[in-house]
Protein backbone atom coordinates (compact mmCIF):
# COMPACT_ATOMS: atom_id res chain seq x y z
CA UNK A 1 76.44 116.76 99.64
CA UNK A 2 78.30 113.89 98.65
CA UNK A 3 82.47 112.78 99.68
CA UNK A 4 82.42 113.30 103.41
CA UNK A 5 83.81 109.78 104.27
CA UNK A 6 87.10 108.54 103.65
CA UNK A 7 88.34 104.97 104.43
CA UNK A 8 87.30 101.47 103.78
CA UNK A 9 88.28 99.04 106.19
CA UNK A 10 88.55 102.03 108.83
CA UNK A 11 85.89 104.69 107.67
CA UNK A 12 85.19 107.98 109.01
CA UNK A 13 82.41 110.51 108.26
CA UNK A 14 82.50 114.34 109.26
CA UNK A 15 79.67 116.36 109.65
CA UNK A 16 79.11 120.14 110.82
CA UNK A 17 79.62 123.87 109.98
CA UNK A 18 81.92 126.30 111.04
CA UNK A 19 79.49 128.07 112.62
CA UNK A 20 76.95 125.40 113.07
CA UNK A 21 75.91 124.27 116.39
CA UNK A 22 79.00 121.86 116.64
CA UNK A 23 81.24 119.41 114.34
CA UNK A 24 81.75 115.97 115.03
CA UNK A 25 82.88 112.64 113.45
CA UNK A 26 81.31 108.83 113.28
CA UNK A 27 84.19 106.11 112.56
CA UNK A 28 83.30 102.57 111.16
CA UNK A 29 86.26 99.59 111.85
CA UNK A 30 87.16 100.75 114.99
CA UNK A 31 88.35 97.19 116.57
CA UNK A 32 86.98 95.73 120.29
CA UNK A 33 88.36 96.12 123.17
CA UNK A 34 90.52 99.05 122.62
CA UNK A 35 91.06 101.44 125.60
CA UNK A 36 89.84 104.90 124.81
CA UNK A 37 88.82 107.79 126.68
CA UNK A 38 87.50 111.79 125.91
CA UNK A 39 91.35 112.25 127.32
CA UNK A 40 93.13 110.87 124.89
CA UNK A 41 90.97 112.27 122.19
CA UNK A 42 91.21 115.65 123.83
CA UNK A 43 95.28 115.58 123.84
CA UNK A 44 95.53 115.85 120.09
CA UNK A 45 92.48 118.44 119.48
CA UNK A 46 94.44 120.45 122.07
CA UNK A 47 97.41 120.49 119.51
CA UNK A 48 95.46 121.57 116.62
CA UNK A 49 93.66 123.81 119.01
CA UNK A 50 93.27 127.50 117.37
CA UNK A 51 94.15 130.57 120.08
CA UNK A 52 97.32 129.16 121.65
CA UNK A 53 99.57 132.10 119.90
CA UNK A 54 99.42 135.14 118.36
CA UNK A 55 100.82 133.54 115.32
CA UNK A 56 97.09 131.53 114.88
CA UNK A 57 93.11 132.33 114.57
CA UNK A 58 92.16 133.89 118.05
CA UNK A 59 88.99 132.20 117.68
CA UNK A 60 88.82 130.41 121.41
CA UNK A 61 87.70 127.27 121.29
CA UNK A 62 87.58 124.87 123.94
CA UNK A 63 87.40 121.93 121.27
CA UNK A 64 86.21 119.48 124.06
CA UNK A 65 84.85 116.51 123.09
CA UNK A 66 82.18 114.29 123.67
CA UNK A 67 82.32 110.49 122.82
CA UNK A 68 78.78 109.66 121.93
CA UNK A 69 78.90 105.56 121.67
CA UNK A 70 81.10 102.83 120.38
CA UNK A 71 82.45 102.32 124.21
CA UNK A 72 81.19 101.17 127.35
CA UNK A 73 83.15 101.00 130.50
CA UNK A 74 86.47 102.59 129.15
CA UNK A 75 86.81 99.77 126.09
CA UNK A 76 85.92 100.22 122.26
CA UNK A 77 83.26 97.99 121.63
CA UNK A 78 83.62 97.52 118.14
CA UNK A 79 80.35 99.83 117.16
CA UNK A 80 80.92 103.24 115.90
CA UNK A 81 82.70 105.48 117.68
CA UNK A 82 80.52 108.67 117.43
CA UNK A 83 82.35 112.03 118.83
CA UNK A 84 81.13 115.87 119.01
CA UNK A 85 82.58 119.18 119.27
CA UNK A 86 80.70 122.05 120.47
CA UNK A 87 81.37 124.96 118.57
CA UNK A 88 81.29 128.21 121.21
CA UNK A 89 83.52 130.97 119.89
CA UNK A 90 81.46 131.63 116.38
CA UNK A 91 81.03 135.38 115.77
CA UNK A 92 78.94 135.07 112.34
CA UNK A 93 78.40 139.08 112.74
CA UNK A 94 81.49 138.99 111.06
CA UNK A 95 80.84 137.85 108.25
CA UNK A 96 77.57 140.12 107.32
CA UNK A 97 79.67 142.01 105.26
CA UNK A 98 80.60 139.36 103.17
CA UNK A 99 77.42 138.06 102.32
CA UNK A 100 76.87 138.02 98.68
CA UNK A 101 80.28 138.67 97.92
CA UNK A 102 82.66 135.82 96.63
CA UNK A 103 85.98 135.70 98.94
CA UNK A 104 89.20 135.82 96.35
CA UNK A 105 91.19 132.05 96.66
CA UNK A 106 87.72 130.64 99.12
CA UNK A 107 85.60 128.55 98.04
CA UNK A 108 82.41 130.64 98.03
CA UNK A 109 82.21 131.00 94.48
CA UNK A 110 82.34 127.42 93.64
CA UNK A 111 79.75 126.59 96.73
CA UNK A 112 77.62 128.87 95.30
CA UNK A 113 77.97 127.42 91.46
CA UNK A 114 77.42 124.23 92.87
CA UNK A 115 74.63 123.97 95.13
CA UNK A 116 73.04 127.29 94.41
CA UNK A 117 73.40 128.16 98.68
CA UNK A 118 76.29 128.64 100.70
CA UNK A 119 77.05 129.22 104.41
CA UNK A 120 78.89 132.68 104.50
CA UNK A 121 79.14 132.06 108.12
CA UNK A 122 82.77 131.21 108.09
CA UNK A 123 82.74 129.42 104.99
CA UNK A 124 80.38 126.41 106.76
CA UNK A 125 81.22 122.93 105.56
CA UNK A 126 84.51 124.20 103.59
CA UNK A 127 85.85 126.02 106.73
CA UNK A 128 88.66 124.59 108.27
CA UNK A 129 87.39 124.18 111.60
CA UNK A 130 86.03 120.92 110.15
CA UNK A 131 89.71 119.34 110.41
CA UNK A 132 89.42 119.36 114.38
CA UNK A 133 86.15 116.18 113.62
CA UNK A 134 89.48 114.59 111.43
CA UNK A 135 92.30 114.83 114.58
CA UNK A 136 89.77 113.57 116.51
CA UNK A 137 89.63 110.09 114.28
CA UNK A 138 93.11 110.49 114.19
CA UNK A 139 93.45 109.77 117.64
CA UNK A 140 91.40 106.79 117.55
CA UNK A 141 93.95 105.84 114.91
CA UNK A 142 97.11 106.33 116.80
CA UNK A 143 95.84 104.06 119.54
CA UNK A 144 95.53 101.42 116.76
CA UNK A 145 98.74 102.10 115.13
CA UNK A 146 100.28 102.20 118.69
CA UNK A 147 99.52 98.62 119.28
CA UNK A 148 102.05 97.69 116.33
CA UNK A 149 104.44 100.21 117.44
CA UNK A 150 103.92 102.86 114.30
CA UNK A 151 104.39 106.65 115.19
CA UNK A 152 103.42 109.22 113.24
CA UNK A 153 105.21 112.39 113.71
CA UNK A 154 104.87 115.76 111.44
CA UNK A 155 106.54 119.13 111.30
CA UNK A 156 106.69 121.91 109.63
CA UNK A 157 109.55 122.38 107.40
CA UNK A 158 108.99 125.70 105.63
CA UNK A 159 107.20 129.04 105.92
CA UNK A 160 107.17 130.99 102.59
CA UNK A 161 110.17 130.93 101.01
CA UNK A 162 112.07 130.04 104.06
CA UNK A 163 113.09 126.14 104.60
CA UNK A 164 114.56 124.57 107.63
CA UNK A 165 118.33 123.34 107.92
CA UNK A 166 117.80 119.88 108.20
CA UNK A 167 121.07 119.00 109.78
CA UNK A 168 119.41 121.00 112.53
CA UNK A 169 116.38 118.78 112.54
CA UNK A 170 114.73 117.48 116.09
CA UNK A 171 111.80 116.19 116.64
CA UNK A 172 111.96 117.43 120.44
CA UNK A 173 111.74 120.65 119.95
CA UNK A 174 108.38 120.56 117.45
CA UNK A 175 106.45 120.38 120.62
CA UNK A 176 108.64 123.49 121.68
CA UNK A 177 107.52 126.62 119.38
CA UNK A 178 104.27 127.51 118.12
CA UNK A 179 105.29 126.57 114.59
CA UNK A 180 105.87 122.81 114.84
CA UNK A 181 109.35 123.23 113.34
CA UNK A 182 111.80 120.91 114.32
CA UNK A 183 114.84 123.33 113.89
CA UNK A 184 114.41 126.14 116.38
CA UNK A 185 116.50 128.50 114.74
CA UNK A 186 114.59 128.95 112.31
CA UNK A 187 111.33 129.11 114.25
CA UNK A 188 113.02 132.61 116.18
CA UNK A 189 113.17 133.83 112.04
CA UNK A 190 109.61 132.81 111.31
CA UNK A 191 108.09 134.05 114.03
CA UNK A 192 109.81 138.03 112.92
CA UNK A 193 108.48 137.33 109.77
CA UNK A 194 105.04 135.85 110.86
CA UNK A 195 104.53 138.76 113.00
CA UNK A 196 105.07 141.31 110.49
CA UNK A 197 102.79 139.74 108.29
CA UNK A 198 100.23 139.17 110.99
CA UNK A 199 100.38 142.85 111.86
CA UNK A 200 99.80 143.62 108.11
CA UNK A 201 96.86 141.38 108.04
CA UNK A 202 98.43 139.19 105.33
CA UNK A 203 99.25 135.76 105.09
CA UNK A 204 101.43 133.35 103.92
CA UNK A 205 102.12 129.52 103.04
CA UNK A 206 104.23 126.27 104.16
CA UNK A 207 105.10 123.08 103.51
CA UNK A 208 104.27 120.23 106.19
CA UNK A 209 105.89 116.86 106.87
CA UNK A 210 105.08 113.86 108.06
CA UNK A 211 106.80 110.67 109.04
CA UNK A 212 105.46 107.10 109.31
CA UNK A 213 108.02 105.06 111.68
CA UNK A 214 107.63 101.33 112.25
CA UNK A 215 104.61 100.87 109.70
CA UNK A 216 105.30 97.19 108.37
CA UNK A 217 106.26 96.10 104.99
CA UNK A 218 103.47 95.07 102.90
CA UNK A 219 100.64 97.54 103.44
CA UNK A 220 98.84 98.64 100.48
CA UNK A 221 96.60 97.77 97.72
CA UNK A 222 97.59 97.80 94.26
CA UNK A 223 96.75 98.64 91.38
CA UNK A 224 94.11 101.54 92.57
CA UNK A 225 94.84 102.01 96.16
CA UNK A 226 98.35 102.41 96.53
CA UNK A 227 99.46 103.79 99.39
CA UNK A 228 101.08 106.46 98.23
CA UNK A 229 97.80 107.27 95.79
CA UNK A 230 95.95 107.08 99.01
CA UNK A 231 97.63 109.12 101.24
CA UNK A 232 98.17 111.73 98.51
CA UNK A 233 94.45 112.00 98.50
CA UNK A 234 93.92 112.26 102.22
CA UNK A 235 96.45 115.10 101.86
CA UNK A 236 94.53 116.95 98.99
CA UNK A 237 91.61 116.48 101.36
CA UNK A 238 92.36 118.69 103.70
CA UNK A 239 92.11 122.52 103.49
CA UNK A 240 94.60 124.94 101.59
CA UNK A 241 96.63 122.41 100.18
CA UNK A 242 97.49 122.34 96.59
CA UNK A 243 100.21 120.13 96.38
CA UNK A 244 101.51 116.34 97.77
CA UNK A 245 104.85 114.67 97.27
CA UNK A 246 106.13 111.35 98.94
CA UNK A 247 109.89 110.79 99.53
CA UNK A 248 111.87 112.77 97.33
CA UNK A 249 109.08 113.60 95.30
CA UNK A 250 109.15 116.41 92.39
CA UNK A 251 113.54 116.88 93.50
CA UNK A 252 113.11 113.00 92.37
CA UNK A 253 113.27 114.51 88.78
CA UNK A 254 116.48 116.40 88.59
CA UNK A 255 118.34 112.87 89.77
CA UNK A 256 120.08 110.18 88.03
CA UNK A 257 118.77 106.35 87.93
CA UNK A 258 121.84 105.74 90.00
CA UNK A 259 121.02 108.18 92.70
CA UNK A 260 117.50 107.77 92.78
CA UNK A 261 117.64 104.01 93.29
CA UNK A 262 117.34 102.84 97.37
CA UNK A 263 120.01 100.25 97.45
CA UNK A 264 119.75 97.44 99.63
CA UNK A 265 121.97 95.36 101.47
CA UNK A 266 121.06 91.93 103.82
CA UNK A 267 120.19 93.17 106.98
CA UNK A 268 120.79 91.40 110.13
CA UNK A 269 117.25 90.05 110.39
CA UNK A 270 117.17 88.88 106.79
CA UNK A 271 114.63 91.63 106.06
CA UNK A 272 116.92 94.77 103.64
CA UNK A 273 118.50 97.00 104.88
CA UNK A 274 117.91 100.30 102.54
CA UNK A 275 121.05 102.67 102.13
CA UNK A 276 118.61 105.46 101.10
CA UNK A 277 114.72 106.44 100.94
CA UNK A 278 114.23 108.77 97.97
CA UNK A 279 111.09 106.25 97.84
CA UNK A 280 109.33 108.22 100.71
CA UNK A 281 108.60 104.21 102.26
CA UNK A 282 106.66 103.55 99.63
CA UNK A 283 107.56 101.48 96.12
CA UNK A 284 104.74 99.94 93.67
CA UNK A 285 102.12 101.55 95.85
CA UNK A 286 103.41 99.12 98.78
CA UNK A 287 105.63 99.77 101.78
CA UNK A 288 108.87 98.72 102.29
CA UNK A 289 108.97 99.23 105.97
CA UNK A 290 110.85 102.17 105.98
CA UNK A 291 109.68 105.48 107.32
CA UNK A 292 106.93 106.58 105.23
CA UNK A 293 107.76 110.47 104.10
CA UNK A 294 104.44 112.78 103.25
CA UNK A 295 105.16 116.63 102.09
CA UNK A 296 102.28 118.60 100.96
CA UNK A 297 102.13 122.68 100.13
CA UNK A 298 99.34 124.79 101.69
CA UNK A 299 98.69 128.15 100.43
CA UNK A 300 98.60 131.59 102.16
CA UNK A 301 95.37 132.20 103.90
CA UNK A 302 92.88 133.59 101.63
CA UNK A 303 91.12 135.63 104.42
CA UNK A 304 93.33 139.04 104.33
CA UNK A 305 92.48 142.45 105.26
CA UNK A 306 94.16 143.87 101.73
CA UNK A 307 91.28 144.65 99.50
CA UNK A 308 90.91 142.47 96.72
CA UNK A 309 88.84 142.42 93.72
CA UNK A 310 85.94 140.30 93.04
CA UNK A 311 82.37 139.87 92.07
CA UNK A 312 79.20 139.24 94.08
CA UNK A 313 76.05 136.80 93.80
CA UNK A 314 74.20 139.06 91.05
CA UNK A 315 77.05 138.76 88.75
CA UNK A 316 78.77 142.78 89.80
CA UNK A 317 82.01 143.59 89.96
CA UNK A 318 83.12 144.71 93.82
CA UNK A 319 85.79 145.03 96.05
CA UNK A 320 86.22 142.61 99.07
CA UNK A 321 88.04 143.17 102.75
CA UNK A 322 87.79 140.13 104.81
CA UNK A 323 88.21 140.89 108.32
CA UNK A 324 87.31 138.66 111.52
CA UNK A 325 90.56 136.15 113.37
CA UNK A 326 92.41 134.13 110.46
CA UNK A 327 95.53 132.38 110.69
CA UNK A 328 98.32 134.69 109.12
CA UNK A 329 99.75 131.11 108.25
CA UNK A 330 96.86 127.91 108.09
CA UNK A 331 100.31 125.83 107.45
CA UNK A 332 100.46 125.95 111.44
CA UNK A 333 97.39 124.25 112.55
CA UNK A 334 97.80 121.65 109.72
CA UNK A 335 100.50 119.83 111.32
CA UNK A 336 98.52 117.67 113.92
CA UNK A 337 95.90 117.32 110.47
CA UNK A 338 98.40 116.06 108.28
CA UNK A 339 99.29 113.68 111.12
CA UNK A 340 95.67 112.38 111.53
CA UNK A 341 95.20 112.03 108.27
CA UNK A 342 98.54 109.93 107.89
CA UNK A 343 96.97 107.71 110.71
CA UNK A 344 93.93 107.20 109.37
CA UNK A 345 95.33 105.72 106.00
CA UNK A 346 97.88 103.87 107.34
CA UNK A 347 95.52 102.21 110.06
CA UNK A 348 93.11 101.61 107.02
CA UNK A 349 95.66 99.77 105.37
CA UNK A 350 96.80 97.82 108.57
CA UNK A 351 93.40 96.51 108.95
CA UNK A 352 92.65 95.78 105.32
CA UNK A 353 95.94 93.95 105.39
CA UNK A 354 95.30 91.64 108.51
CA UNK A 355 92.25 90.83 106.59
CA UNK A 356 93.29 90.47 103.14
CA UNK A 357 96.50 88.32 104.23
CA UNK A 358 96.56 85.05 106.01
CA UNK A 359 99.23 84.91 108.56
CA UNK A 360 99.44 88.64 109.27
């Protein structure tokens, strides 16, 4: 199996199953002398964490990880930074069932056309329990990003149908509910609708942002490795999401020339000063050192208890019930992943562009 790196100046490779002994994560370009500690790892896994509410999976896992090499007395070393995850709360029982039958909106079907095999166990290598290997680069990343003052932040801003208001938006209060949503009004709604759902054993889907603050102007690579292009694919990467915008993205159609255009005026510094940033941070595949803006869609949770039609590995028709501990809503859980993955590209960048550019 092929694709399970991403990154060039700052690379990471996952590895694992679902219900394998453990997951874990090896990350090239990790620069010397960088304090880093199982700690600091372990307070972004505990975010993305799965059994903190009754609104996610109430598979209980510890997610504790183990930094394997790449430092020596509290310091990066500039080697690769190996980490592991034990996995401790698999119940693959669960999923005997399910065998040889093909899971409605999963990806057993095309596992199986592929490679012939497939780990029913969870879904293996296409579960999502393989994003927890990806916060935990994304940590590594934030202490790089950190030490040229970039944040990356991420909510989510809609559940279903359901948007927040935005002139409600604060970022203090993400922290605050179990649904990252920076307007807690509409958190109390969700979490009506979320249970009724969850009590129903269906699911549903949400939209996820995330916001770049402080990144410099200049990063990216054009033509083929824009920024935006990048981070759109990061995005894609990760599991349940079928769509990506940046800025104002696909509203970015219904506007004029005149209102779509970021207008800029001399700024105090001599750097512009933007009046607007329908751009998303990002123009030419290059940013402008404005906030950076990701949105991407993820779908309901395929894993419901509603039976569904389908077909099984000799080619009959069936019908499926998937039972075991989903997340009513995987849009949840994919806040702290859309936030590592925003740190890994944008720390990839960084480093390609202290390297590329003489002077910076």
């Amino acid at each position: 199996m092929a694709g399970n790196s991403l990154g060039t100046q700052f690379r990471f490779t996952t590895w694992g199953e679902s219900h394998g002994p453990a997951i874990g994560v090896v990350i090239d370009g990790v620069p010397p002398r960088l304090p880093l500690s199982e700690a600091v790892v372990q307070h972004d896994l505990d975010r993305r964490r799965p059994g903190q509410s009754r609104f996610t999976t109430q598979r209980r896992e510890p997610d504790a990880v183990r930094i394997l090499s790449g430092v020596f007395e509290g310091l990066t070393t500039g080697a690769p930074v190996a980490m592991m995850i034990e996995n401790q709360d698999a119940r693959s029982r669960d999923y005997g069932d399910i065998a040889e039958k093909f899971r409605p909106g999963h990806a057993d079907y095309t596992y199986w056309a592929k490679y012939g095999i497939r780990d029913y166990r969870g879904g293996g290598r296409s579960s999502a329990r393989e994003t927890a290997a990806r916060v935990a680069a994304g940590a590594i990343a934030r202490l790089i990003l950190g030490t040229e003052g970039i944040t990356v932040r991420g909510a989510m801003v809609q559940m279903g149908a359901h948007g927040i208001e935005r002139a409600r938006w604060d970022w203090s209060a993400v922290d605050d509910n179990p649904f990252f949503c920076p307007d807690p009004g509409t958190a109390e709604a969700w979490a009506v609708e979320l249970e009724a759902l969850r009590k129903a054993g269906s699911s549903i889907g949400a939209v996820i942002e995330v916001v770049a603050s402080g990144a410099p102007a200049g990063l990216g690579e054009p033509v083929y490795d824009k920024l935006d292009g990048d981070l759109a694919r990061a995005m894609m990467t990760i599991n349940a999401v079928k769509g990506v915008e940046i800025g104002d993205g696909f509203a970015a159609a219904a506007l004029s020339g005149e209102e779509n255009a970021d207008e800029m005026r001399a700024g105090a510094d001599g750097r512009p000063r933007f009046l607007s940033n329908h751009a998303g941070g990002i123009l030419g595949g290059i940013s402008t050192g404005q906030d950076i803006v990701v949105r991407f869609a993820v779908k309901p949770t395929s894993s419901i208890l509603t039976p569904r039609q389908t077909i099984d590995i000799h080619g009959r028709e069936t019908d499926i019930q998937t039972r075991g501990r989903h997340d009513p809503c995987v849009g949840i859980r994919a806040v702290p992943v859309g936030e590592a993955m925003m740190a890994c590209v944008l720390t990839d960048h960084l480093l390609r562009q202290r390297a590329a550019v003489i002077g910076n």
